[in-house]
C-alpha atoms as a PDB file:
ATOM      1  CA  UNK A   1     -32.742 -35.121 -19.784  1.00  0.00           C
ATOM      2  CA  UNK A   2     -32.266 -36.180 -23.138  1.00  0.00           C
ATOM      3  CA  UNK A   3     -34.574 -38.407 -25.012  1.00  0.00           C
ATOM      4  CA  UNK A   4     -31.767 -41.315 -25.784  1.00  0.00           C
ATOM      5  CA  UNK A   5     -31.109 -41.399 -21.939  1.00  0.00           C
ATOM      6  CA  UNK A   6     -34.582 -42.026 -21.420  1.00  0.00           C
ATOM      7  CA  UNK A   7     -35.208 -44.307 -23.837  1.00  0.00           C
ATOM      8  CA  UNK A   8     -32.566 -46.259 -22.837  1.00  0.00           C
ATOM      9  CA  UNK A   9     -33.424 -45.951 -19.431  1.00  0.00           C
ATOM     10  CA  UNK A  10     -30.224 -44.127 -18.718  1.00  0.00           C
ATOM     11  CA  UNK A  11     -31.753 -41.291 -17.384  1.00  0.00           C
ATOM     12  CA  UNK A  12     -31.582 -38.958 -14.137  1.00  0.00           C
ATOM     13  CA  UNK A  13     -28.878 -39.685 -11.960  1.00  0.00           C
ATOM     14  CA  UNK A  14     -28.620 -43.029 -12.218  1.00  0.00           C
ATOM     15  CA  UNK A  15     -27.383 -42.501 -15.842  1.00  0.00           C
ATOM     16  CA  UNK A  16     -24.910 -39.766 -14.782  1.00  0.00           C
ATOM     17  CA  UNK A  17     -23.473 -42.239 -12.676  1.00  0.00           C
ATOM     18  CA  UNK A  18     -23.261 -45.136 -15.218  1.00  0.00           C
ATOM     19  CA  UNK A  19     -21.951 -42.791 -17.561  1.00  0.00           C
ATOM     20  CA  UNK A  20     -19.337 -41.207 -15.445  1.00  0.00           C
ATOM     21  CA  UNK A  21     -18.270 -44.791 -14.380  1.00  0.00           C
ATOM     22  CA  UNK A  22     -17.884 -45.842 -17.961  1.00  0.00           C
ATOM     23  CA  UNK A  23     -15.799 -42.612 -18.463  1.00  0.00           C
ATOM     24  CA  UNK A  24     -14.156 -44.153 -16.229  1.00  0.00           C
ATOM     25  CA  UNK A  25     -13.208 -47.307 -17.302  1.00  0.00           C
ATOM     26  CA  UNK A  26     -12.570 -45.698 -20.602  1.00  0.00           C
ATOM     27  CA  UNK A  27      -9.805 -43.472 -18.759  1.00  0.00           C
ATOM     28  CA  UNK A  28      -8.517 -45.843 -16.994  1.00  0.00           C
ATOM     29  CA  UNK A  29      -7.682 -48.583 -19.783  1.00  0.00           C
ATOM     30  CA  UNK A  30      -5.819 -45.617 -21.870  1.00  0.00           C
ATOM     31  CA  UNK A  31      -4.000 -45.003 -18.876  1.00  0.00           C
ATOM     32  CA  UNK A  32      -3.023 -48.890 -18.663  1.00  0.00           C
ATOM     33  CA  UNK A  33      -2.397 -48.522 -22.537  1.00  0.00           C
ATOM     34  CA  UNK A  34      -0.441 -45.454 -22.542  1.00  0.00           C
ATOM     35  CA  UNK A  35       1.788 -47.173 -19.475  1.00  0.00           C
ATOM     36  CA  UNK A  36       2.397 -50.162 -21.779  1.00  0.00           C
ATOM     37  CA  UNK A  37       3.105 -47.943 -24.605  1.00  0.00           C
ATOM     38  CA  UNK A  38       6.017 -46.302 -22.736  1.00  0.00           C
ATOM     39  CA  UNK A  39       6.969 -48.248 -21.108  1.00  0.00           C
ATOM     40  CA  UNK A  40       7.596 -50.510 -24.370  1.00  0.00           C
ATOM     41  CA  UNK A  41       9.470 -47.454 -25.520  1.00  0.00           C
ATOM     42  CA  UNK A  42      11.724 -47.374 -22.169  1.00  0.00           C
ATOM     43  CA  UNK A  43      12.612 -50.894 -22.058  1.00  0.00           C
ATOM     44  CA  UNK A  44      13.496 -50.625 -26.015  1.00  0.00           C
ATOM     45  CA  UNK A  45      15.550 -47.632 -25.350  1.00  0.00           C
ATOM     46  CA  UNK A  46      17.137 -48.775 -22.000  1.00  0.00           C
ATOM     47  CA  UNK A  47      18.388 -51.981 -23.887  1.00  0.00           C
ATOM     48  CA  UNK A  48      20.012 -50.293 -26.564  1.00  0.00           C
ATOM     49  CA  UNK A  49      21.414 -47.658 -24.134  1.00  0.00           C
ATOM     50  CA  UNK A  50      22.637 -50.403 -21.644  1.00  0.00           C
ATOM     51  CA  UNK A  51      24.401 -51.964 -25.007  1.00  0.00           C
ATOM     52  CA  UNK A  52      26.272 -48.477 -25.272  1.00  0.00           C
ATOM     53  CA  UNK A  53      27.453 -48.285 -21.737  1.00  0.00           C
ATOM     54  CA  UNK A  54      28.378 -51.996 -21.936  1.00  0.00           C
ATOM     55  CA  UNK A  55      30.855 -51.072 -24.885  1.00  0.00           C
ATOM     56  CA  UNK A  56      32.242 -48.186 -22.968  1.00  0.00           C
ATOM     57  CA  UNK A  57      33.496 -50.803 -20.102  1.00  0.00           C
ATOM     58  CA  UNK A  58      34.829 -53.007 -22.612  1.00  0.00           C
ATOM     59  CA  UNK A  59      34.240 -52.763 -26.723  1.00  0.00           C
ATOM     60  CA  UNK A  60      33.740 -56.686 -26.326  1.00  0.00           C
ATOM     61  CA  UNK A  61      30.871 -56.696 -23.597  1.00  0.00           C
ATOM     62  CA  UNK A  62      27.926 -57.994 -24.647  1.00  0.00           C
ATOM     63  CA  UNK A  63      24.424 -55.797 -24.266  1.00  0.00           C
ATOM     64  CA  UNK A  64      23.063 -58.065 -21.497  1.00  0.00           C
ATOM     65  CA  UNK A  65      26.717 -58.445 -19.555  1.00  0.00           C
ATOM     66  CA  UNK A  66      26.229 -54.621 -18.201  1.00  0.00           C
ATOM     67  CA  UNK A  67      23.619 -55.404 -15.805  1.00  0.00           C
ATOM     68  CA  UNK A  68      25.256 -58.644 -15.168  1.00  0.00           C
ATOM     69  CA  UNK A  69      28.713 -56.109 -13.871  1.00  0.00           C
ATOM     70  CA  UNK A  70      26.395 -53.831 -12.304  1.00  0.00           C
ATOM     71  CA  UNK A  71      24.829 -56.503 -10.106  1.00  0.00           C
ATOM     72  CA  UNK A  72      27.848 -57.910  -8.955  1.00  0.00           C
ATOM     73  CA  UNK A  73      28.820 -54.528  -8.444  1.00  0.00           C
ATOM     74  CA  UNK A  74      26.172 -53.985  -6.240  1.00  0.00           C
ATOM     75  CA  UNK A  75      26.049 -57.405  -3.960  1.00  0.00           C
ATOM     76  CA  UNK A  76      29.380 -58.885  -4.521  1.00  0.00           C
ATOM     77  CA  UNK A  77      30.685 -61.157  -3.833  1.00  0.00           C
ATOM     78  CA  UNK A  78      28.067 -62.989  -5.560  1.00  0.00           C
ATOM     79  CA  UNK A  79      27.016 -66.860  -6.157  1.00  0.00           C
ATOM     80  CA  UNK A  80      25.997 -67.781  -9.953  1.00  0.00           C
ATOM     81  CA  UNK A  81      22.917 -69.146  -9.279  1.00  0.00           C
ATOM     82  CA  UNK A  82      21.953 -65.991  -7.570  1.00  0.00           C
ATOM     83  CA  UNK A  83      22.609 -64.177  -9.903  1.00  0.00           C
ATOM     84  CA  UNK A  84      21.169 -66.656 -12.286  1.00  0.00           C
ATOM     85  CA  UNK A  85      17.977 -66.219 -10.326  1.00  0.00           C
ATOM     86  CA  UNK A  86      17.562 -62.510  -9.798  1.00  0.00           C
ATOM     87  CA  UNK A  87      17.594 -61.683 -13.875  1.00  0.00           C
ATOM     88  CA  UNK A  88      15.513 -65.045 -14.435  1.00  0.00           C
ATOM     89  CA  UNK A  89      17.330 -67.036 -16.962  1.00  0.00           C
ATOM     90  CA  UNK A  90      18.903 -70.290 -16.605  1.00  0.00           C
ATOM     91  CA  UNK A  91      22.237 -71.415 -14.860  1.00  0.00           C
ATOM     92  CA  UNK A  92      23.800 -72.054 -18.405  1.00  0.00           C
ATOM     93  CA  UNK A  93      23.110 -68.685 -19.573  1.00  0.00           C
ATOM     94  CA  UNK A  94      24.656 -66.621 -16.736  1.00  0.00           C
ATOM     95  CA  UNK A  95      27.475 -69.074 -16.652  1.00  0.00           C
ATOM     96  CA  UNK A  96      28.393 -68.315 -20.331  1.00  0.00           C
ATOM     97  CA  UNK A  97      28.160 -64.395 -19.913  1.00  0.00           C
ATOM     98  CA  UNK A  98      30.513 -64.904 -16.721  1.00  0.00           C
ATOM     99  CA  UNK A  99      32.903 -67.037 -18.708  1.00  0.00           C
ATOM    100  CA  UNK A 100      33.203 -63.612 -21.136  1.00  0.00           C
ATOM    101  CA  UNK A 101      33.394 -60.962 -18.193  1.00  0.00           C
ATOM    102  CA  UNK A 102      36.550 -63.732 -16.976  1.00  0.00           C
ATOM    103  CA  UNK A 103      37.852 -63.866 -19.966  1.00  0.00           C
ATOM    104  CA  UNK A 104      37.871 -59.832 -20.263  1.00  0.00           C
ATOM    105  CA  UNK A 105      39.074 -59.514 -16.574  1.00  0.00           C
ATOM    106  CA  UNK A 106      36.333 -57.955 -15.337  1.00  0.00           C
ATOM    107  CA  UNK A 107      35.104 -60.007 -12.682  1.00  0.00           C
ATOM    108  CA  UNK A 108      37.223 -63.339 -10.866  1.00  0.00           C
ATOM    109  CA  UNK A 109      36.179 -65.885  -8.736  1.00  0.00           C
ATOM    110  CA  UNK A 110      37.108 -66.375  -5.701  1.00  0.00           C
ATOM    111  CA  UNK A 111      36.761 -69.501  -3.040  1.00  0.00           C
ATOM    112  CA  UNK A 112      33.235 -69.419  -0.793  1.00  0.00           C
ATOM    113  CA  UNK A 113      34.288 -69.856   2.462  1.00  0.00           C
ATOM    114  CA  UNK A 114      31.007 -70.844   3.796  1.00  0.00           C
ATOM    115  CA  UNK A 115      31.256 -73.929   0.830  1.00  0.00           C
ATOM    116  CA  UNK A 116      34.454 -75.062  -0.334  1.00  0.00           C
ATOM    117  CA  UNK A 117      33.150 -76.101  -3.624  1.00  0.00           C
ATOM    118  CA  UNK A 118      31.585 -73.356  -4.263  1.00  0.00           C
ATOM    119  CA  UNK A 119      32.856 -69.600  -5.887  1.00  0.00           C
ATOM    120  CA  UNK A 120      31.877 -66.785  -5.172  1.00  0.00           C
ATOM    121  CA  UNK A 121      32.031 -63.639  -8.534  1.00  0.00           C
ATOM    122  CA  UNK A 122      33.708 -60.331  -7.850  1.00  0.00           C
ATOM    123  CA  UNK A 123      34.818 -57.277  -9.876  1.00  0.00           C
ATOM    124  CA  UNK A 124      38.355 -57.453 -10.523  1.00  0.00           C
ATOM    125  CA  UNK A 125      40.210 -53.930 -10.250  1.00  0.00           C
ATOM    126  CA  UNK A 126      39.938 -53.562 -13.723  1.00  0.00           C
ATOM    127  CA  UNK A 127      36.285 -54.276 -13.956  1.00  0.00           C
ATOM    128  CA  UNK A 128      35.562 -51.701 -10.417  1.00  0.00           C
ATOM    129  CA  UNK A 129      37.652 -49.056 -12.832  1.00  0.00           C
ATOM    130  CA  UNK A 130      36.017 -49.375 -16.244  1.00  0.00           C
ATOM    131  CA  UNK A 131      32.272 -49.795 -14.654  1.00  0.00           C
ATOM    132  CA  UNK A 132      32.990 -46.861 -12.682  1.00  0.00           C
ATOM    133  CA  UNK A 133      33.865 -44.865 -15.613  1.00  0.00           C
ATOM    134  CA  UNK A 134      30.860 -46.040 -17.549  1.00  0.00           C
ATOM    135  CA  UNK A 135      28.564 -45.352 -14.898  1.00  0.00           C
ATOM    136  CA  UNK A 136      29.717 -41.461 -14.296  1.00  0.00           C
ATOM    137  CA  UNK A 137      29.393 -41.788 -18.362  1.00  0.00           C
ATOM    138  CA  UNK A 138      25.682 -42.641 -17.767  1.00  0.00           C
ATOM    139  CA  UNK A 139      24.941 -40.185 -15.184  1.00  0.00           C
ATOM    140  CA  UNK A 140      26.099 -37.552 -17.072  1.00  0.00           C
ATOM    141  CA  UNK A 141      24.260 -38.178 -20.073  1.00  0.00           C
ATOM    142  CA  UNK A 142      21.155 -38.507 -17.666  1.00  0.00           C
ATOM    143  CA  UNK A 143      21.635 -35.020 -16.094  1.00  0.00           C
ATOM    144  CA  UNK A 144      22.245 -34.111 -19.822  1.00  0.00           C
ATOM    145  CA  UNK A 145      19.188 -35.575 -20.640  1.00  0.00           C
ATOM    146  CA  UNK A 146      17.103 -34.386 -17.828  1.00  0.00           C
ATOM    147  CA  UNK A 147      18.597 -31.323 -17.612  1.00  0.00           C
ATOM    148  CA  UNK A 148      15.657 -29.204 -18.482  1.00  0.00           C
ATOM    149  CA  UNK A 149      13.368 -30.543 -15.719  1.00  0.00           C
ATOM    150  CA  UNK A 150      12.742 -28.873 -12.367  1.00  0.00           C
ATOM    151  CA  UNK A 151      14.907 -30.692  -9.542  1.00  0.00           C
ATOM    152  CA  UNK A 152      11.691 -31.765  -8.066  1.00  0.00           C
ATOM    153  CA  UNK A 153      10.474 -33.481 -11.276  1.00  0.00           C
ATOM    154  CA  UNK A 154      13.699 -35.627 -11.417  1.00  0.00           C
ATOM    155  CA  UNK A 155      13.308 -36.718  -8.018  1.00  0.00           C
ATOM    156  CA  UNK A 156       9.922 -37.299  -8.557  1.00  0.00           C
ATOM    157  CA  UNK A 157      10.683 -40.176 -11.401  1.00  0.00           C
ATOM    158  CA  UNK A 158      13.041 -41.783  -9.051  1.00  0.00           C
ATOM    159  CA  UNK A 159      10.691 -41.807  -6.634  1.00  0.00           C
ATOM    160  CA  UNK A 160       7.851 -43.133  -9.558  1.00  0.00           C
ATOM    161  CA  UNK A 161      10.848 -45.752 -11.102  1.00  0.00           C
ATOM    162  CA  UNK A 162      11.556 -46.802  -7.218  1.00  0.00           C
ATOM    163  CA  UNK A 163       8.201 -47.377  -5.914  1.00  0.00           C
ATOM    164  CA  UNK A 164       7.636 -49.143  -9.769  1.00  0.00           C
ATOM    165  CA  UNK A 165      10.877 -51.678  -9.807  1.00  0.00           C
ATOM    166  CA  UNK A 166       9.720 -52.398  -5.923  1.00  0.00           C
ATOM    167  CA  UNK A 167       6.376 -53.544  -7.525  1.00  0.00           C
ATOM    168  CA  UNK A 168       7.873 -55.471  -9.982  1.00  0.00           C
ATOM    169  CA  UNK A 169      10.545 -57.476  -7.851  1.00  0.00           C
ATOM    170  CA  UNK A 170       7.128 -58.172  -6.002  1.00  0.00           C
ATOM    171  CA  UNK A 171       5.621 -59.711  -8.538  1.00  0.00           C
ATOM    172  CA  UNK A 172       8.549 -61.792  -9.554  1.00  0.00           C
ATOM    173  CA  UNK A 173       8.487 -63.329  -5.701  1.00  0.00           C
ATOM    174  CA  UNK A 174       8.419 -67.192  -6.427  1.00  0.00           C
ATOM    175  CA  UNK A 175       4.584 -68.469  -5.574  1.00  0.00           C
ATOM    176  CA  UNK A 176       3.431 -64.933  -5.373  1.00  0.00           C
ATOM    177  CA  UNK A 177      -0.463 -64.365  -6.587  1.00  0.00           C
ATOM    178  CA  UNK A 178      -0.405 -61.578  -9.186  1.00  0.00           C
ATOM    179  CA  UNK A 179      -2.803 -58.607  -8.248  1.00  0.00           C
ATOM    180  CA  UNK A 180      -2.049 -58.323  -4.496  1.00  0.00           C
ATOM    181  CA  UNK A 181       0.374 -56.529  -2.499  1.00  0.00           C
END
């Protein structure tokens, strides 16, 4: 045993297992560091790439609108303020972006027949066409990208992104407490 641990009274196993534990903690907040780290890269380089898709549906569709497509895409018909709630921002906000995909032809309204005031958003023919393009467009340059990796590997970041998003629409649950589920 050395003569710090003892002096310290860090010695025998006792001090093993305090230092192993603060090993521990040491590994585990570069692991929380290294996911913020890339995950700050990702989110930077998943904007600008979602900006580049949203130009090959239309060279006038702004970065943010792609997601917007997608989504509608995805659970259309939609209502506004659905929308407006599942990507968090404001009813004025999502109602100026779906002015622009309107005014592009990308997406109509159409009548709610559950509320006569109401419309509900869908992808004109136009919009299902160029999204569809742009999305092969982004496959390909994934299986470009990953094209290197073992099959297993590539599943195994779906499976990582999957069970991640899941967390995250979790989180963003109105009234949920953060740091259970």
């Amino acid at each position: 045993m050395s003569e710090a641990r003892v002096a310290a009274g860090t010695g025998g196993r006792a001090g093993q297992h305090a230092d192993e534990h603060a090993g521990q903690r040491v590994d585990e907040h570069e692991a929380y560091c290294a996911v913020e780290q890339q995950l700050g890269v990702l989110l930077r380089r998943a904007r600008a790439f979602s900006a580049e898709m949203g130009r090959e549906v239309h060279p006038e569709l702004e970065p943010g609108a792609y997601s917007l497509l997608i989504r509608i895409d995805e659970v259309g018909p939609a209502r506004s303020s659905d929308l407006a709630e599942y990507f968090g921002v404001g009813k004025a906000t999502i109602s100026r972006q779906l002015k622009v995909l309107e005014e592009l032809g990308l997406i109509e309204r159409e009548p709610d027949p559950a509320d006569g005031r109401a419309h509900l958003l869908v992808l004109t023919g136009e919009g299902r066409q160029r999204l569809g393009h742009a999305r092969v467009a982004r496959q390909e340059r994934f299986r470009a990208m990953l094209g290197t990796w073992e099959l297993g590997d590539v599943e195994q970041l779906a499976r990582m992104l999957g069970r991640f998003n899941a967390l995250t629409d979790s989180w963003a649950e109105p009234g949920r407490e953060r740091g259970r589920g």
